[in-house]
C-alpha atoms as a PDB file:
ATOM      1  CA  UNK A   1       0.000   0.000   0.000  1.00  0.00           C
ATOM      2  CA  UNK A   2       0.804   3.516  -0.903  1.00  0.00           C
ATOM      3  CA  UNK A   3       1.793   6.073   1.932  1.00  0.00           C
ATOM      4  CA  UNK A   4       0.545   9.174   1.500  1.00  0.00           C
ATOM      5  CA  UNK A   5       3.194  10.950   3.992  1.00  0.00           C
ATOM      6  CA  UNK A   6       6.824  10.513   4.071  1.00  0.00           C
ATOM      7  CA  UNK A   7       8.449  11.013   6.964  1.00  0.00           C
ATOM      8  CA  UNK A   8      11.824  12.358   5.378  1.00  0.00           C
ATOM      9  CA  UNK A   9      13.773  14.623   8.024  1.00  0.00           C
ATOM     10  CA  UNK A  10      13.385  17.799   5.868  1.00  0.00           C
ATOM     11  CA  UNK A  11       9.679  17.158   6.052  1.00  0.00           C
ATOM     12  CA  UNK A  12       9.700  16.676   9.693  1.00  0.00           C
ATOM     13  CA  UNK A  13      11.405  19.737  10.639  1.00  0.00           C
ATOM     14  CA  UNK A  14       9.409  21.686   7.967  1.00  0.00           C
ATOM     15  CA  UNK A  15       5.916  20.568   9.925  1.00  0.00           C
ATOM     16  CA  UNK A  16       7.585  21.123  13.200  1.00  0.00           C
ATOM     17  CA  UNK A  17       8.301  24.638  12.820  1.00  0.00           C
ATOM     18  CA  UNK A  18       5.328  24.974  11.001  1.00  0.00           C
ATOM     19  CA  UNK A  19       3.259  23.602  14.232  1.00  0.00           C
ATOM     20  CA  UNK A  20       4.917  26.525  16.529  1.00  0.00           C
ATOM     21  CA  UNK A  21       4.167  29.108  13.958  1.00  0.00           C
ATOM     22  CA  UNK A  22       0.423  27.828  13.782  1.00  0.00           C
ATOM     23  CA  UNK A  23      -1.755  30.865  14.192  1.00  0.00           C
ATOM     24  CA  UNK A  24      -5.042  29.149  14.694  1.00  0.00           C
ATOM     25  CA  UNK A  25      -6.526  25.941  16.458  1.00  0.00           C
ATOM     26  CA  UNK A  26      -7.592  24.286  13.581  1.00  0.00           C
ATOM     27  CA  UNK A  27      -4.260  24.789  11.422  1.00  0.00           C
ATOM     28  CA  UNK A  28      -2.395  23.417  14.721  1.00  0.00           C
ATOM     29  CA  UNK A  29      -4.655  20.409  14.614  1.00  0.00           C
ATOM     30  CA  UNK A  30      -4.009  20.135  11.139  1.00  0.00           C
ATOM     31  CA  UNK A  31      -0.111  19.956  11.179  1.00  0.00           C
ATOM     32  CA  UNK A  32      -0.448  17.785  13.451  1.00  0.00           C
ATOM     33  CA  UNK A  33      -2.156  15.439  11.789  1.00  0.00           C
ATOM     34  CA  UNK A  34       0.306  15.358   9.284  1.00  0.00           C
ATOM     35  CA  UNK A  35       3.302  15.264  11.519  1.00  0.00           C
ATOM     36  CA  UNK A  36       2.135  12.444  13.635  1.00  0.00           C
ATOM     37  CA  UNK A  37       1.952  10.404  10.414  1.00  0.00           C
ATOM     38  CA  UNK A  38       4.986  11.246   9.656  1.00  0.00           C
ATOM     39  CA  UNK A  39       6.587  11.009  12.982  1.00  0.00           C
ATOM     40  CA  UNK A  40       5.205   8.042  14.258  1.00  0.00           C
ATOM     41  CA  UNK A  41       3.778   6.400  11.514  1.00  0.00           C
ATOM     42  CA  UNK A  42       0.233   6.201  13.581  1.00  0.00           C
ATOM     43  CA  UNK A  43      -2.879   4.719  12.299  1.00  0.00           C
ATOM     44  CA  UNK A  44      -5.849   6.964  10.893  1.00  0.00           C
ATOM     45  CA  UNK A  45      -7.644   5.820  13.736  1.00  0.00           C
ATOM     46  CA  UNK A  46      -5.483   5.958  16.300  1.00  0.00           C
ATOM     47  CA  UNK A  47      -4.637   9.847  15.163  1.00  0.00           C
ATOM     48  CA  UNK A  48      -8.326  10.339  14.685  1.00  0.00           C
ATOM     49  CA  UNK A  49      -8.794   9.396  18.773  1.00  0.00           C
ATOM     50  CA  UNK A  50      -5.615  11.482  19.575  1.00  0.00           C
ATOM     51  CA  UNK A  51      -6.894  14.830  18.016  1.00  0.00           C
ATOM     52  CA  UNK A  52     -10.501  13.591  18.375  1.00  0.00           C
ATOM     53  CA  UNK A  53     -11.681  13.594  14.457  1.00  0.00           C
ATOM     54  CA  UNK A  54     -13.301  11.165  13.121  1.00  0.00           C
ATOM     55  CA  UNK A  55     -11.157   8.695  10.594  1.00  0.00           C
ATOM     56  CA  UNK A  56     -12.582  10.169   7.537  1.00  0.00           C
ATOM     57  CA  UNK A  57     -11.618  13.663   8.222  1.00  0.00           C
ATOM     58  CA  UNK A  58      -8.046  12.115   8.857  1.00  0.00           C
ATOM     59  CA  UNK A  59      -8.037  10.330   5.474  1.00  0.00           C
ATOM     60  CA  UNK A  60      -9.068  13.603   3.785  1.00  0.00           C
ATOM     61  CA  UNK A  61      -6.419  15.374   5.436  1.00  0.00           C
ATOM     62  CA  UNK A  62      -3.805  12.851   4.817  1.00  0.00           C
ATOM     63  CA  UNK A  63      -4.705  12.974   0.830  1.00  0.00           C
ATOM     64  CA  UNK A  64      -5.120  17.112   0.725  1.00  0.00           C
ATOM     65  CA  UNK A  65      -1.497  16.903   2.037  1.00  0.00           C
ATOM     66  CA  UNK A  66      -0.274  14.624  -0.927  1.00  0.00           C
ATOM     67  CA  UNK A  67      -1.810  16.746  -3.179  1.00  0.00           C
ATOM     68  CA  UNK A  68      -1.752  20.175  -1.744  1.00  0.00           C
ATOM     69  CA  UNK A  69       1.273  20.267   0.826  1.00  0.00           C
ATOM     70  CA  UNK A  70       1.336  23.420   2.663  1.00  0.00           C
ATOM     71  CA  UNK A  71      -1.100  24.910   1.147  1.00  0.00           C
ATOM     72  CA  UNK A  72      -3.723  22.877   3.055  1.00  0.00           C
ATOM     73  CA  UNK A  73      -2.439  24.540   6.103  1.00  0.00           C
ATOM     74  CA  UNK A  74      -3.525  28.328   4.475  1.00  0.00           C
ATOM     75  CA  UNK A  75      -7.028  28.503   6.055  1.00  0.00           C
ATOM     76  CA  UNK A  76      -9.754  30.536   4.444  1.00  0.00           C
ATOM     77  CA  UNK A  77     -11.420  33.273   6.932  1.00  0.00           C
ATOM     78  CA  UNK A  78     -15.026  32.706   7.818  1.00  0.00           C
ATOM     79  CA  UNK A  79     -17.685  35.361   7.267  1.00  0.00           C
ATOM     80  CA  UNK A  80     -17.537  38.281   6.221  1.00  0.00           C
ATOM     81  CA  UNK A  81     -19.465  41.005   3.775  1.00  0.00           C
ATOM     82  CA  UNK A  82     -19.571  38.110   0.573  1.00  0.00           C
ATOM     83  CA  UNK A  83     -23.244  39.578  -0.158  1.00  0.00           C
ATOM     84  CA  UNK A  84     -22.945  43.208   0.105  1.00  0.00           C
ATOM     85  CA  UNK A  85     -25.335  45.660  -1.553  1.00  0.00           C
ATOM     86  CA  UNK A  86     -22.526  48.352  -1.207  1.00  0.00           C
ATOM     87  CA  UNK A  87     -18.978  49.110  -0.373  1.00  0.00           C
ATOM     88  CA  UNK A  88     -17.387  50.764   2.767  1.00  0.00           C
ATOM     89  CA  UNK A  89     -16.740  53.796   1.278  1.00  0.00           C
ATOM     90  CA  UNK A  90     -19.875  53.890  -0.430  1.00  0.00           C
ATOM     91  CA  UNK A  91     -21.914  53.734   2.677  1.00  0.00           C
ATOM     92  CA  UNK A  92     -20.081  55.920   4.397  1.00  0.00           C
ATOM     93  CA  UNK A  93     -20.999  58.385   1.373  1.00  0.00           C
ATOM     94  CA  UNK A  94     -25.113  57.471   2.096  1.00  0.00           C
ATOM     95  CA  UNK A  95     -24.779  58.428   5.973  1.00  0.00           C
ATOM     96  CA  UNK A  96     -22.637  61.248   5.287  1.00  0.00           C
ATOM     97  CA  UNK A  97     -25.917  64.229   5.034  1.00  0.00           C
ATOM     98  CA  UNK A  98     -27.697  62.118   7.689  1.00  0.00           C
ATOM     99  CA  UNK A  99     -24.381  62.189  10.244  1.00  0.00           C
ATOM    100  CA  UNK A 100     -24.538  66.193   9.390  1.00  0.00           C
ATOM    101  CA  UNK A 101     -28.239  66.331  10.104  1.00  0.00           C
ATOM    102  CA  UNK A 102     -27.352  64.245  13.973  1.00  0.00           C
ATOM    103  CA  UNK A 103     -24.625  66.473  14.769  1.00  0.00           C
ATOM    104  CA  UNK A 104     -26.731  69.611  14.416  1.00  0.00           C
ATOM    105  CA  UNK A 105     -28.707  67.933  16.337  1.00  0.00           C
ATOM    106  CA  UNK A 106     -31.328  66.369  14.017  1.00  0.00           C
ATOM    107  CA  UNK A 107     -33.921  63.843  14.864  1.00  0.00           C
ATOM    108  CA  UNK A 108     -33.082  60.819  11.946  1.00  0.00           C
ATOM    109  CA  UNK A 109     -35.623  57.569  11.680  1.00  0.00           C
ATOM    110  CA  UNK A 110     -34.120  54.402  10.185  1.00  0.00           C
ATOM    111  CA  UNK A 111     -37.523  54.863   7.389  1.00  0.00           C
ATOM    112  CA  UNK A 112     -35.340  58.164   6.112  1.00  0.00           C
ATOM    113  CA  UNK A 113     -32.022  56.086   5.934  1.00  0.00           C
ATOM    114  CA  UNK A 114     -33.493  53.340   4.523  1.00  0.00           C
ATOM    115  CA  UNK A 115     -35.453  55.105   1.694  1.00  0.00           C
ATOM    116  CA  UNK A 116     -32.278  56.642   0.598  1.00  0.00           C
ATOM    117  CA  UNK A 117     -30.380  53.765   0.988  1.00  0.00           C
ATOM    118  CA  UNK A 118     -32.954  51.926  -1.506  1.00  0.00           C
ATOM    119  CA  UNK A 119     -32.857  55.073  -3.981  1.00  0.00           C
ATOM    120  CA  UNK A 120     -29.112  54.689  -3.999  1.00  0.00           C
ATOM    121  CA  UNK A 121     -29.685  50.503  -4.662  1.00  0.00           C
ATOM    122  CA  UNK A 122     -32.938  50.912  -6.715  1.00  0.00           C
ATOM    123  CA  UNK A 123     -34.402  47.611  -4.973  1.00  0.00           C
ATOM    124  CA  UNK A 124     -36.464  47.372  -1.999  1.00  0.00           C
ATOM    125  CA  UNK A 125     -34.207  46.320   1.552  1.00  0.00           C
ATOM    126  CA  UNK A 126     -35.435  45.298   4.812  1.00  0.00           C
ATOM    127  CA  UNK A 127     -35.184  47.416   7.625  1.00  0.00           C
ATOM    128  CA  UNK A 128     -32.745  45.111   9.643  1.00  0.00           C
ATOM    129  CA  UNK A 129     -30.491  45.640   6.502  1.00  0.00           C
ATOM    130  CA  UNK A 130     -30.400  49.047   7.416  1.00  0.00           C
ATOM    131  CA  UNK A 131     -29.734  49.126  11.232  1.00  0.00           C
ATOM    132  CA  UNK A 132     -26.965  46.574  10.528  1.00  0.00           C
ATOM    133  CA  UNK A 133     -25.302  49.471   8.137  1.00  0.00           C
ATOM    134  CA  UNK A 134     -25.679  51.500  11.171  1.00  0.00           C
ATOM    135  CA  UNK A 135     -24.144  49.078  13.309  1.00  0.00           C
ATOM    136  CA  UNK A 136     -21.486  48.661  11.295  1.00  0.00           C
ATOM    137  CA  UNK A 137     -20.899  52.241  11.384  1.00  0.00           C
ATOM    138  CA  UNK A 138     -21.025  52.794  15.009  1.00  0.00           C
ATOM    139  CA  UNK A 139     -24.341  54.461  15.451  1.00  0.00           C
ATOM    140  CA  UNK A 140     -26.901  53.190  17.981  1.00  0.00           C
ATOM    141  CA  UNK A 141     -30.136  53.802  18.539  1.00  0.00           C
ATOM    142  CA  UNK A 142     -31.436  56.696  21.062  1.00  0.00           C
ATOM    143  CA  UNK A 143     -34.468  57.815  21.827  1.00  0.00           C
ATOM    144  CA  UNK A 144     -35.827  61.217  23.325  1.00  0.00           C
ATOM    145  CA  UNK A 145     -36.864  60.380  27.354  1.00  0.00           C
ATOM    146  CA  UNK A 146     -40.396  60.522  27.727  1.00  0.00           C
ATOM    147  CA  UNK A 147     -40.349  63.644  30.167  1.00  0.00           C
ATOM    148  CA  UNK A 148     -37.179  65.744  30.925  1.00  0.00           C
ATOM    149  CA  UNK A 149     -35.573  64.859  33.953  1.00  0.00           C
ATOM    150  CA  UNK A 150     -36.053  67.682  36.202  1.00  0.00           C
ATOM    151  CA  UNK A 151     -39.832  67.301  36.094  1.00  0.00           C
ATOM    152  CA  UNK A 152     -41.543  67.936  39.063  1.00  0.00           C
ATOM    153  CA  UNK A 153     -44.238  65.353  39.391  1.00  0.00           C
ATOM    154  CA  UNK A 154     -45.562  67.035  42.548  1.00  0.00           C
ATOM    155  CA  UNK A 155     -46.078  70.577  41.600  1.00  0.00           C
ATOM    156  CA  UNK A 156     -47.683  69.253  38.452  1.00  0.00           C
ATOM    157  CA  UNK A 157     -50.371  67.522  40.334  1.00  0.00           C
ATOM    158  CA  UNK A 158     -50.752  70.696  42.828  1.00  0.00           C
ATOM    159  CA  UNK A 159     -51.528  72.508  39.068  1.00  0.00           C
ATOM    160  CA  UNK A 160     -53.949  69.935  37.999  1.00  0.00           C
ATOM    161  CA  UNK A 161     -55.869  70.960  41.288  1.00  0.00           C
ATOM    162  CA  UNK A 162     -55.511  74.501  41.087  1.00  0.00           C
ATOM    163  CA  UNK A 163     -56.150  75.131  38.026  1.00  0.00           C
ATOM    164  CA  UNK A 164     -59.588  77.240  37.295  1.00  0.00           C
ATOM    165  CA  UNK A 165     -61.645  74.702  35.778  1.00  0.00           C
ATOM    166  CA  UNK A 166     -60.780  72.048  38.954  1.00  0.00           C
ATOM    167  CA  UNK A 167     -60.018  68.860  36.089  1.00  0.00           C
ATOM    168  CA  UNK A 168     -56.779  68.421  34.685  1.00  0.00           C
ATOM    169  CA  UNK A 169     -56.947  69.836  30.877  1.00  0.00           C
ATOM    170  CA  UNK A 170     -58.438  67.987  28.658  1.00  0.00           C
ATOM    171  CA  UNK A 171     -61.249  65.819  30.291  1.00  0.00           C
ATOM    172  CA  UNK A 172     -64.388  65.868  31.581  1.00  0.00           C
ATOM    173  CA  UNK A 173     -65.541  65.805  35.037  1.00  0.00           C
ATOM    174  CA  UNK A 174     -67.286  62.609  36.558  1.00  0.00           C
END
């Protein structure tokens, strides 16, 4: 049977100093893999119970390395913007009259942003699309209080019962 790994010296060393230069978890688990092949010769099960894989993901490992080499170590980043509607820049370009309009001291609704932001796109977006462009931007949402915060609840209701007409404004006695 064919081995997949050879566990030359210049290999070895190679995937050793790879493993201390391993910047993630899952690229250290994946040298690893490689150089215990190498190293000790192990099983795919018995490296598959060391690192706790299962014996397929070993095998598929073991044959991205014979066809790959280091390359299989180069992991791709997860996430991201792959399904943006618009750039950075761009969107920093959209909130740029509404950021002018807040630091005046402007009252803004997401409904303004996000009708502009659909001119700009000519399609229709949610409104979650838009207060994640926000987010993104470092804005949060604030809201005026409900009553300032020097109110004086007490000489309000001493008003209400001197005022001329004896019922708070606005209703009807009974």
């Amino acid at each position: 049977m064919k081995t997949l790994i050879v566990g030359d010296k210049p290999t070895v060393e190679r995937l050793a100093e790879r493993l201390k230069q391993a910047s993630s978890h899952a690229e250290y688990q994946r040298i690893q893999c490689v150089l215990i092949r190498a190293t000790l010769g192990s099983s795919a099960a018995q490296i598959a119970q060391l690192l706790g894989w299962s014996v397929g993901t070993v095998h598929v490992i073991h044959s991205r390395w014979s066809k790959e080499g280091d390359a299989l170590f180069e992991l791709r980043g997860r996430g991201g913007r792959n399904h943006q509607h618009l750039t950075p820049e761009q969107e920093q370009q959209l909130l740029a009259p509404f950021v002018a309009r807040a630091e005046a001291g402007g009252m803004l609704t997401v409904a303004e942003i996000q009708q502009a932001y659909q001119e700009q796109l000519g399609k229709q977006v949610a409104p979650s699309t838009v207060y994640r462009l926000l987010d993104r931007h470092g804005w949060r949402k604030v809201v005026p209080r409900p009553r300032h915060p020097k109110t004086d609840t007490a000489a309000q209701v001493a008003f209400k019962k001197t005022s001329p007409h004896g019922t708070p404004r606005g209703r009807a006695p009974g």
